[in-house]
C-alpha atoms as a PDB file:
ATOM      1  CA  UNK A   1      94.993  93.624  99.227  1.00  0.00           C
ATOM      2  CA  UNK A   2      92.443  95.788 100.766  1.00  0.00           C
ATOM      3  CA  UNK A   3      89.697  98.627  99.340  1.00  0.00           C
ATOM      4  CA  UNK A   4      88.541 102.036 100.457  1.00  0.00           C
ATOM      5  CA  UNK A   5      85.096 101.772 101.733  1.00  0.00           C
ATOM      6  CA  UNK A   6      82.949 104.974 101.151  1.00  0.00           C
ATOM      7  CA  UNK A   7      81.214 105.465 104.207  1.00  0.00           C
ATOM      8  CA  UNK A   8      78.692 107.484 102.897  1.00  0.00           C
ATOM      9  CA  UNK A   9      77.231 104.633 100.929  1.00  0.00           C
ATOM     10  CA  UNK A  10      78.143 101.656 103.647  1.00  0.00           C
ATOM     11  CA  UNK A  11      75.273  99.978 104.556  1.00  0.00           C
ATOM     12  CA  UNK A  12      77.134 100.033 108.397  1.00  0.00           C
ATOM     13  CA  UNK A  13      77.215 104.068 107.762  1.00  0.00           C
ATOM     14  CA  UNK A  14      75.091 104.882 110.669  1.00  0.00           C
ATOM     15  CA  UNK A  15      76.283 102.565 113.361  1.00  0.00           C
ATOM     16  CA  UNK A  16      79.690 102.982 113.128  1.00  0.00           C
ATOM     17  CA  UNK A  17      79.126 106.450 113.097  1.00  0.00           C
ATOM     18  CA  UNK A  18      76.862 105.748 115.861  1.00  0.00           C
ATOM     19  CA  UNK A  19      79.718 103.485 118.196  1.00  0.00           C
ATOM     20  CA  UNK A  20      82.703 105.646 116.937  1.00  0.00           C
ATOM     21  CA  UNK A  21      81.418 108.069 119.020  1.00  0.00           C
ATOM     22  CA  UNK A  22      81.558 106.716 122.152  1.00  0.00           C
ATOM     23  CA  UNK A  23      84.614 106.780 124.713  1.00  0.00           C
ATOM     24  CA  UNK A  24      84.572 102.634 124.291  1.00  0.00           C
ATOM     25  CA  UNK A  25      83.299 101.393 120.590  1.00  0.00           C
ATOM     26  CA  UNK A  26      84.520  98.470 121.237  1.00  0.00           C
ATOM     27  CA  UNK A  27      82.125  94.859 122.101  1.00  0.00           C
ATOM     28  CA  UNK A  28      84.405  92.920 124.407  1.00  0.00           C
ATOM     29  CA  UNK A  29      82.942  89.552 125.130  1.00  0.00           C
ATOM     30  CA  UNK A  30      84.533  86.499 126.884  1.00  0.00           C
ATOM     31  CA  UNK A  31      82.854  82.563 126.260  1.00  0.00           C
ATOM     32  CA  UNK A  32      84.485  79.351 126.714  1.00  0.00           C
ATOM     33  CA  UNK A  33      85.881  77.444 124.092  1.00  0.00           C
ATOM     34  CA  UNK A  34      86.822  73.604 123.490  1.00  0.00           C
ATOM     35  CA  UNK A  35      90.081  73.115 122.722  1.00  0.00           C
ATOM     36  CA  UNK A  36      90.512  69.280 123.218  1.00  0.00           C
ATOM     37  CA  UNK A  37      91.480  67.918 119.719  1.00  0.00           C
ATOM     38  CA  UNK A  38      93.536  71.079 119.279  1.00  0.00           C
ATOM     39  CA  UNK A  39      95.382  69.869 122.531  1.00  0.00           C
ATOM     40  CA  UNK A  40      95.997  66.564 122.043  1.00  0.00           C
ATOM     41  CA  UNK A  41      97.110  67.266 118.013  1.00  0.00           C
ATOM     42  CA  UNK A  42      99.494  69.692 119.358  1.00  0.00           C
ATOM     43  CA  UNK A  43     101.145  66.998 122.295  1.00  0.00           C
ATOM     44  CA  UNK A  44     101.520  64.151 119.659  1.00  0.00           C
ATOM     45  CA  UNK A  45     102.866  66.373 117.339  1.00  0.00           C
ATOM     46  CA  UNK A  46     105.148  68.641 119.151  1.00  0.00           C
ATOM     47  CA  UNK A  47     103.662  72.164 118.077  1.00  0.00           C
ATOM     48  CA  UNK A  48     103.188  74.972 120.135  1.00  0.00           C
ATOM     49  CA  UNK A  49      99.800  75.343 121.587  1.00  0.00           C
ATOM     50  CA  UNK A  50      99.734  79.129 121.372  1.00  0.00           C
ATOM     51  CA  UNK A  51     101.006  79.192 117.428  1.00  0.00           C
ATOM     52  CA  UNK A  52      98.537  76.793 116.920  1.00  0.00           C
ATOM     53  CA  UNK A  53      95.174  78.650 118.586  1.00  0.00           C
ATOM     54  CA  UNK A  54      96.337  81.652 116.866  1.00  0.00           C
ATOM     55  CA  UNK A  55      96.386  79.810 113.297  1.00  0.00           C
ATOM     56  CA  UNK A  56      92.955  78.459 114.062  1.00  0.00           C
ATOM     57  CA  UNK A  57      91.704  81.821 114.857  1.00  0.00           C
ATOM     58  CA  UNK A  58      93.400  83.100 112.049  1.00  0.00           C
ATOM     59  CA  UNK A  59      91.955  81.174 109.870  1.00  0.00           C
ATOM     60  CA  UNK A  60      88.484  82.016 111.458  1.00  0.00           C
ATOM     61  CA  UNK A  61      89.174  85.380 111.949  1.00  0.00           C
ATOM     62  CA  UNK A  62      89.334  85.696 108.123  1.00  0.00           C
ATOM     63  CA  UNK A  63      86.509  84.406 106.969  1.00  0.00           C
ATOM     64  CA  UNK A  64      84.651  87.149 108.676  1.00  0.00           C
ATOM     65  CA  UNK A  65      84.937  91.353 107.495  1.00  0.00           C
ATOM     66  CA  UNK A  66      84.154  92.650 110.796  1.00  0.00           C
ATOM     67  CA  UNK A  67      87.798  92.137 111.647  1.00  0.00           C
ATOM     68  CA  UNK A  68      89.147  93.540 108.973  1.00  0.00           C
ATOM     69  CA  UNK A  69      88.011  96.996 108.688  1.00  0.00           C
ATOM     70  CA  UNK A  70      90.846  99.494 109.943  1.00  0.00           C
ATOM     71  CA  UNK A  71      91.722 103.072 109.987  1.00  0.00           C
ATOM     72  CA  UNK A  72      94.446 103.903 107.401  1.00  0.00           C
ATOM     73  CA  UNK A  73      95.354 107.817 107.271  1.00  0.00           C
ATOM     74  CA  UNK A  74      91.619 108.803 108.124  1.00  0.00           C
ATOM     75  CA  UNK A  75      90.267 106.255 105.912  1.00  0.00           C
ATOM     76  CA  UNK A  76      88.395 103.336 106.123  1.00  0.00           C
ATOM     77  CA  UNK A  77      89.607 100.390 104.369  1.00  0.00           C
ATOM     78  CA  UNK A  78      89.083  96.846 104.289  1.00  0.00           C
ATOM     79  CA  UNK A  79      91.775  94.113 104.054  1.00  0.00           C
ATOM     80  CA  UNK A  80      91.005  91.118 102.519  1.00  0.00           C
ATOM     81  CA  UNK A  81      93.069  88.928 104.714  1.00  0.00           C
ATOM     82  CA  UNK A  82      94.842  90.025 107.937  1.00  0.00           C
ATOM     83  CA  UNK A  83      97.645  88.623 109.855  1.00  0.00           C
ATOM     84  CA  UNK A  84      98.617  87.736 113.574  1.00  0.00           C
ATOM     85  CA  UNK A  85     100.880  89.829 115.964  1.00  0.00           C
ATOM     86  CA  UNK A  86     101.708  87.653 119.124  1.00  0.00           C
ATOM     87  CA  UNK A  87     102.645  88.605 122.434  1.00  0.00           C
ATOM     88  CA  UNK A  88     105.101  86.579 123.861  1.00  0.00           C
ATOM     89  CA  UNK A  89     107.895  86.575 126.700  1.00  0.00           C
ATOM     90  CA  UNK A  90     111.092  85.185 128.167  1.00  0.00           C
ATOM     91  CA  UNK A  91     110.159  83.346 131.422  1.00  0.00           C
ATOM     92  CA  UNK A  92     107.299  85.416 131.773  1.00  0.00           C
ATOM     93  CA  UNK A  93     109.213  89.199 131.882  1.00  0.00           C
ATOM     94  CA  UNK A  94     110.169  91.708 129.210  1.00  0.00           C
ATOM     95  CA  UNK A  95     106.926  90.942 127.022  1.00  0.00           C
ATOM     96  CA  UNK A  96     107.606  91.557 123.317  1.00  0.00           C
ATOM     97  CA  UNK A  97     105.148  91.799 119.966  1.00  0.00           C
ATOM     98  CA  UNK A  98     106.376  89.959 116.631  1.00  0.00           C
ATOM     99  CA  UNK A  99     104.096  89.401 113.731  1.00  0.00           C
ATOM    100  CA  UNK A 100     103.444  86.236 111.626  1.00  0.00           C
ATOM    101  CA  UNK A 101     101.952  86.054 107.912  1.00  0.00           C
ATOM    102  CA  UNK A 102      98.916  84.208 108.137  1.00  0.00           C
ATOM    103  CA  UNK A 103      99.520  80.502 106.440  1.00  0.00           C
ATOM    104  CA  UNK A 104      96.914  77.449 105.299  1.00  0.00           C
ATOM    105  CA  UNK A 105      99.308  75.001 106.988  1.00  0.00           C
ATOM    106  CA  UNK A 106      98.918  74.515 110.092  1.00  0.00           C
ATOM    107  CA  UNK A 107     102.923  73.354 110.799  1.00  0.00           C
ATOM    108  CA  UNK A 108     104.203  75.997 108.270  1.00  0.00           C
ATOM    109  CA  UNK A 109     102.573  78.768 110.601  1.00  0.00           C
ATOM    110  CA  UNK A 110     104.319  76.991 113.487  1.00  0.00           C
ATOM    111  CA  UNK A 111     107.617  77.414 112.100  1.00  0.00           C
ATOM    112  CA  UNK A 112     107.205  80.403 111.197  1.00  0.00           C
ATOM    113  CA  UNK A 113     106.106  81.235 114.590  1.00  0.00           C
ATOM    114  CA  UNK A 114     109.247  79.930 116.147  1.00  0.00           C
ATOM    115  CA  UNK A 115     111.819  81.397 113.916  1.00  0.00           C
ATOM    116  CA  UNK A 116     110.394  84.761 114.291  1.00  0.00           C
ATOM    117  CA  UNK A 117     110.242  84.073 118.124  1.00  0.00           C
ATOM    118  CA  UNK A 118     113.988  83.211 118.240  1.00  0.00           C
ATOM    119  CA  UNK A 119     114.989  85.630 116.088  1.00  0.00           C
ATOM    120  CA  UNK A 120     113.396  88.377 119.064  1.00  0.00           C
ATOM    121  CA  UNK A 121     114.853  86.388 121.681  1.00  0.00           C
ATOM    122  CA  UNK A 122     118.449  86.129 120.336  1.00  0.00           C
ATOM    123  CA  UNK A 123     118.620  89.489 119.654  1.00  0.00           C
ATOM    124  CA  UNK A 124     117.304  90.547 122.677  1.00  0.00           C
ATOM    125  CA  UNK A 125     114.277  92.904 120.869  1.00  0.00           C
ATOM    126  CA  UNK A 126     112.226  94.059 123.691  1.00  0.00           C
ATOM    127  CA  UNK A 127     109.060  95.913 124.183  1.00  0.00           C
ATOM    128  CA  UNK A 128     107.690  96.746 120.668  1.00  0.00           C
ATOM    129  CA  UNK A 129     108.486  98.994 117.884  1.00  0.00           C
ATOM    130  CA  UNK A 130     106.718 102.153 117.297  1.00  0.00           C
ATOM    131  CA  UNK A 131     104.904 101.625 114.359  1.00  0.00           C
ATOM    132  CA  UNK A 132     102.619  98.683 113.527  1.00  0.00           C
ATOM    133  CA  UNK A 133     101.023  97.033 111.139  1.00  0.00           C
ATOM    134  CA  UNK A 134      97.451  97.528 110.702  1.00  0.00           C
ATOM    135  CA  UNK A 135      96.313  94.055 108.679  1.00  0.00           C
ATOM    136  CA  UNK A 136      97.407  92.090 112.153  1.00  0.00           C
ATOM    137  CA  UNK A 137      95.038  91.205 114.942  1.00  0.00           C
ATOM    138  CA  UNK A 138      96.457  90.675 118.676  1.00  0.00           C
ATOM    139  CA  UNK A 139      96.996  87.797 120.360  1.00  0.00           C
ATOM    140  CA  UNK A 140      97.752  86.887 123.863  1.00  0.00           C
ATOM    141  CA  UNK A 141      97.073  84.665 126.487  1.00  0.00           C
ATOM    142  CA  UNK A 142      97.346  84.464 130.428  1.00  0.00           C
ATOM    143  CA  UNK A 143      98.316  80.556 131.351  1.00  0.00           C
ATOM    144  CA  UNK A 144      99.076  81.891 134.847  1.00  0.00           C
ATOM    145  CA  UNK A 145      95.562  82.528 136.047  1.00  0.00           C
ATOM    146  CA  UNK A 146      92.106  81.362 135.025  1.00  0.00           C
ATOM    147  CA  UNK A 147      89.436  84.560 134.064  1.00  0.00           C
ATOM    148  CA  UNK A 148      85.697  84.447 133.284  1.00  0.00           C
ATOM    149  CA  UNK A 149      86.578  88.267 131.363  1.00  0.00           C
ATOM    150  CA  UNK A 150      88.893  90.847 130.755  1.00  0.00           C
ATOM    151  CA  UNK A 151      89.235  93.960 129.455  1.00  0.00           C
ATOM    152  CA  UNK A 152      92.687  94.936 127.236  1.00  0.00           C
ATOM    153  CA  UNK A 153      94.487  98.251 126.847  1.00  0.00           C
ATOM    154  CA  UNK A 154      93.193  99.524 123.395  1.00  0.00           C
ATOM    155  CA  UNK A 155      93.680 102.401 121.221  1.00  0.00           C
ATOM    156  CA  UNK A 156      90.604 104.354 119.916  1.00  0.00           C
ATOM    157  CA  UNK A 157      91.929 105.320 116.763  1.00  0.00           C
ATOM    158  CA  UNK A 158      93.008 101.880 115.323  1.00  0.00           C
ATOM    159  CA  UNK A 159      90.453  99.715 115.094  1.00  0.00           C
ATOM    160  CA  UNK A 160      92.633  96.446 115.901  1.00  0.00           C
ATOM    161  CA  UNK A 161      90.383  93.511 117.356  1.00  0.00           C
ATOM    162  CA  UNK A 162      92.788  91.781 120.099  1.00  0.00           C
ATOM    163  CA  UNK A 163      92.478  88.377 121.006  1.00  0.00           C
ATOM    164  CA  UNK A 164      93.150  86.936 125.266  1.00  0.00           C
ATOM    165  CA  UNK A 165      92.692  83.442 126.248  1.00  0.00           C
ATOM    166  CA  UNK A 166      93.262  82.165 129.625  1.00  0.00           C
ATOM    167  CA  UNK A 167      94.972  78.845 131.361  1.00  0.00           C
ATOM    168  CA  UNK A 168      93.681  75.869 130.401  1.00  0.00           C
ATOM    169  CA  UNK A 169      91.263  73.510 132.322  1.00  0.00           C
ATOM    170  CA  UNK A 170      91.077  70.017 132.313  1.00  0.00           C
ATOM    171  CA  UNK A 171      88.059  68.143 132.938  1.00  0.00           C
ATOM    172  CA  UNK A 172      88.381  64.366 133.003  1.00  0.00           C
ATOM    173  CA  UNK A 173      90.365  64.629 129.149  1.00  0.00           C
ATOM    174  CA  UNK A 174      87.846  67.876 128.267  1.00  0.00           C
ATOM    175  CA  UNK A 175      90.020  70.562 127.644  1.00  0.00           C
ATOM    176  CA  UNK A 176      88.920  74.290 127.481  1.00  0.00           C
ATOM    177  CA  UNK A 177      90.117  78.309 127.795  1.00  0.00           C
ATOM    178  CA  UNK A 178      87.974  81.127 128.102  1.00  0.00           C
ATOM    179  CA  UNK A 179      88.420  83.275 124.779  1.00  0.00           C
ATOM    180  CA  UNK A 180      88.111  87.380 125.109  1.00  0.00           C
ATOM    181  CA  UNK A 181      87.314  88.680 122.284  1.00  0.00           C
ATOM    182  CA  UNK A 182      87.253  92.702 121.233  1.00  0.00           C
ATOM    183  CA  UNK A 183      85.968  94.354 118.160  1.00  0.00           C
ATOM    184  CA  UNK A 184      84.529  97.549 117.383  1.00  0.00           C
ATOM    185  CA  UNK A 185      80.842  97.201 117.205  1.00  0.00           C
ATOM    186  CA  UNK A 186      80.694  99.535 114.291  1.00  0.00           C
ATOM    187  CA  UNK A 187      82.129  96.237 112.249  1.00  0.00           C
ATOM    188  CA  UNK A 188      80.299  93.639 114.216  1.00  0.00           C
ATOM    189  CA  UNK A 189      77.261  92.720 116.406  1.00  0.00           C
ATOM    190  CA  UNK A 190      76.598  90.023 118.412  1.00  0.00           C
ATOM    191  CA  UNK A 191      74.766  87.816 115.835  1.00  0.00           C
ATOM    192  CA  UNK A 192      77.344  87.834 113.786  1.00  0.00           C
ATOM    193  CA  UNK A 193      80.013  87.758 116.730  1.00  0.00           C
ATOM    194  CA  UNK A 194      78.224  84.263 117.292  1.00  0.00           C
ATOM    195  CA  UNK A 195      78.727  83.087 114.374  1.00  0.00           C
ATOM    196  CA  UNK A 196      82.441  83.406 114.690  1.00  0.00           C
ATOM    197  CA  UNK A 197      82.544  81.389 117.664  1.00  0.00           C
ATOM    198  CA  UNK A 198      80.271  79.026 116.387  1.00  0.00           C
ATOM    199  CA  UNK A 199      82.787  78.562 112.947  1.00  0.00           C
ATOM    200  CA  UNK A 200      86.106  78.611 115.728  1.00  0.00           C
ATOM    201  CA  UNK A 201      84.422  75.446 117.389  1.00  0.00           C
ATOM    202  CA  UNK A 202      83.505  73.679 113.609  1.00  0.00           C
ATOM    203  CA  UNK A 203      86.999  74.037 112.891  1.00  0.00           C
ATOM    204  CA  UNK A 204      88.634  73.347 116.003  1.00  0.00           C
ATOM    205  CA  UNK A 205      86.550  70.135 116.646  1.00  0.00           C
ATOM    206  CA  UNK A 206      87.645  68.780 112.699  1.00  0.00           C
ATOM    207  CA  UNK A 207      91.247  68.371 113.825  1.00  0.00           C
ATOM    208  CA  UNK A 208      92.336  65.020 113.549  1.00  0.00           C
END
C-alpha cells in the first residue's frame, strides 16, 4: 500500500525542496554497529549472516517513513512497508540484484533469501534487469575489506536509500561491521537518522 503525499501541504515541503536541489540530496553516514548475538544466532542455527542483517534492518527500516518516500511517475508517494533487494555474487564475480518480500520471521526471510538466490544462480541471471522496484531498499556488503565510510553509485531521480556494511571484526567474542547508510535528507535528518540506529541496536541486542 502506499499514498500520494501533496507536497504543497507536507510539513517536509521546504526541505526537500530545499535538498532536491542539490547535485547530492543524499545524507550518507557510516557508524559501527554490534552484531554479536546476531552472529552467534546465525552460527548455531545455520542461517545466512547477510539474509539475516538485512531482515533486521528490514524490520528497522520500516518502522521509520524517511525510507519510504519514493518518486513514482513525478510523484511523491509513500509506501507503507518496503522490501529488500540484495546484491549478491558467485565467488565474488558477475554481481547480480534479486529482491525479497519483507517477512516477520526471521527463518522464513532466510529461505526465502536462498531460494531466490539459487534460482539466479542456476539460471545463470546476471547483472540486473532494467526496471526495478521502487518499495525495495539496497543492500550490500564488502566482507573483503574493512571501511570507516563509503560512498555508493546512486541515482538522483529515485530516491532509494541503499544499505553497505563491511567485514566483520572480532574483538575477544565482540563482534561488529561498520554500517553505511544513505537517504535523502529531504526524508530524514540526523536526529531522526539516530534514532534508527539506536532502534537497529535494541533489536539486534534482543536476539536470543
Amino acid at each position: 500500500m502506499k499514498k500520494i503525499i501533496d507536497i504543497d501541504n507536507w510539513e517536509r515541503k521546504e526541505l526537500f525542496n530545499h535538498y532536491t536541489a542539490f547535485t547530492n540530496p543524499f545524507m550518507i553516514v557510516t557508524t559501527e554497529v554490534d552484531i554479536t548475538k546476531l552472529y552467534y544466532y546465525c552460527k548455531s542455527n545455520i542461517l545466512s549472516m547477510y539474509a539475516s542483517m538485512g531482515f533486521y534492518l528490514l524490520k528497522t527500516i520500516n518502522n521509520f517513513d524517511g525510507f519510504k518516500y519514493r518518486n513514482e511517475d513525478g510523484k511523491l508517494v509513500l509506501f507503507d512497508k518496503v522490501n529488500a533487494n540484495f546484491t549478491d555474487s558467485v565467488d565474488g564475480k558477475d554481481i547480480f540484484f534479486f529482491s525479497v518480500k519483507s517477512s516477520d520471521n526471521l527463518k522464513e526471510f532466510n529461505n526465502n533469501y536462498r531460494k531466490i538466490k539459487n534460482d539466479y544462480i542456476l539460471n545463470d541471471k546476471k547483472y540486473v534487469e532494467k526496471k526495478y522496484n521502487i518499495d525495495e531498499v539496497w543492500f550490500s556488503c564488502t566482507p573483503w575489506f574493512s571501511f570507516n565510510a563509503a560512498t555508493p553509485p546512486f541515482n538522483h531521480d529515485n530516491y532509494i536509500p541503499q544499505f553497505i556494511w563491511d567485514k566483520f571484526k572480532n574483538d575477544n567474542g565482540k563482534i561488529t561491521t561498520h554500517l553505511m547508510v544513505m537517504v535523502h535528507h529531504g526524508f530524514m535528518d540526523g536526529y531522526k537518522l539516530g534514532e534508527f540506529f539506536n532502534t537497529l541496536q535494541e533489536n539486534l541486542n534482543k536476539i536470543k
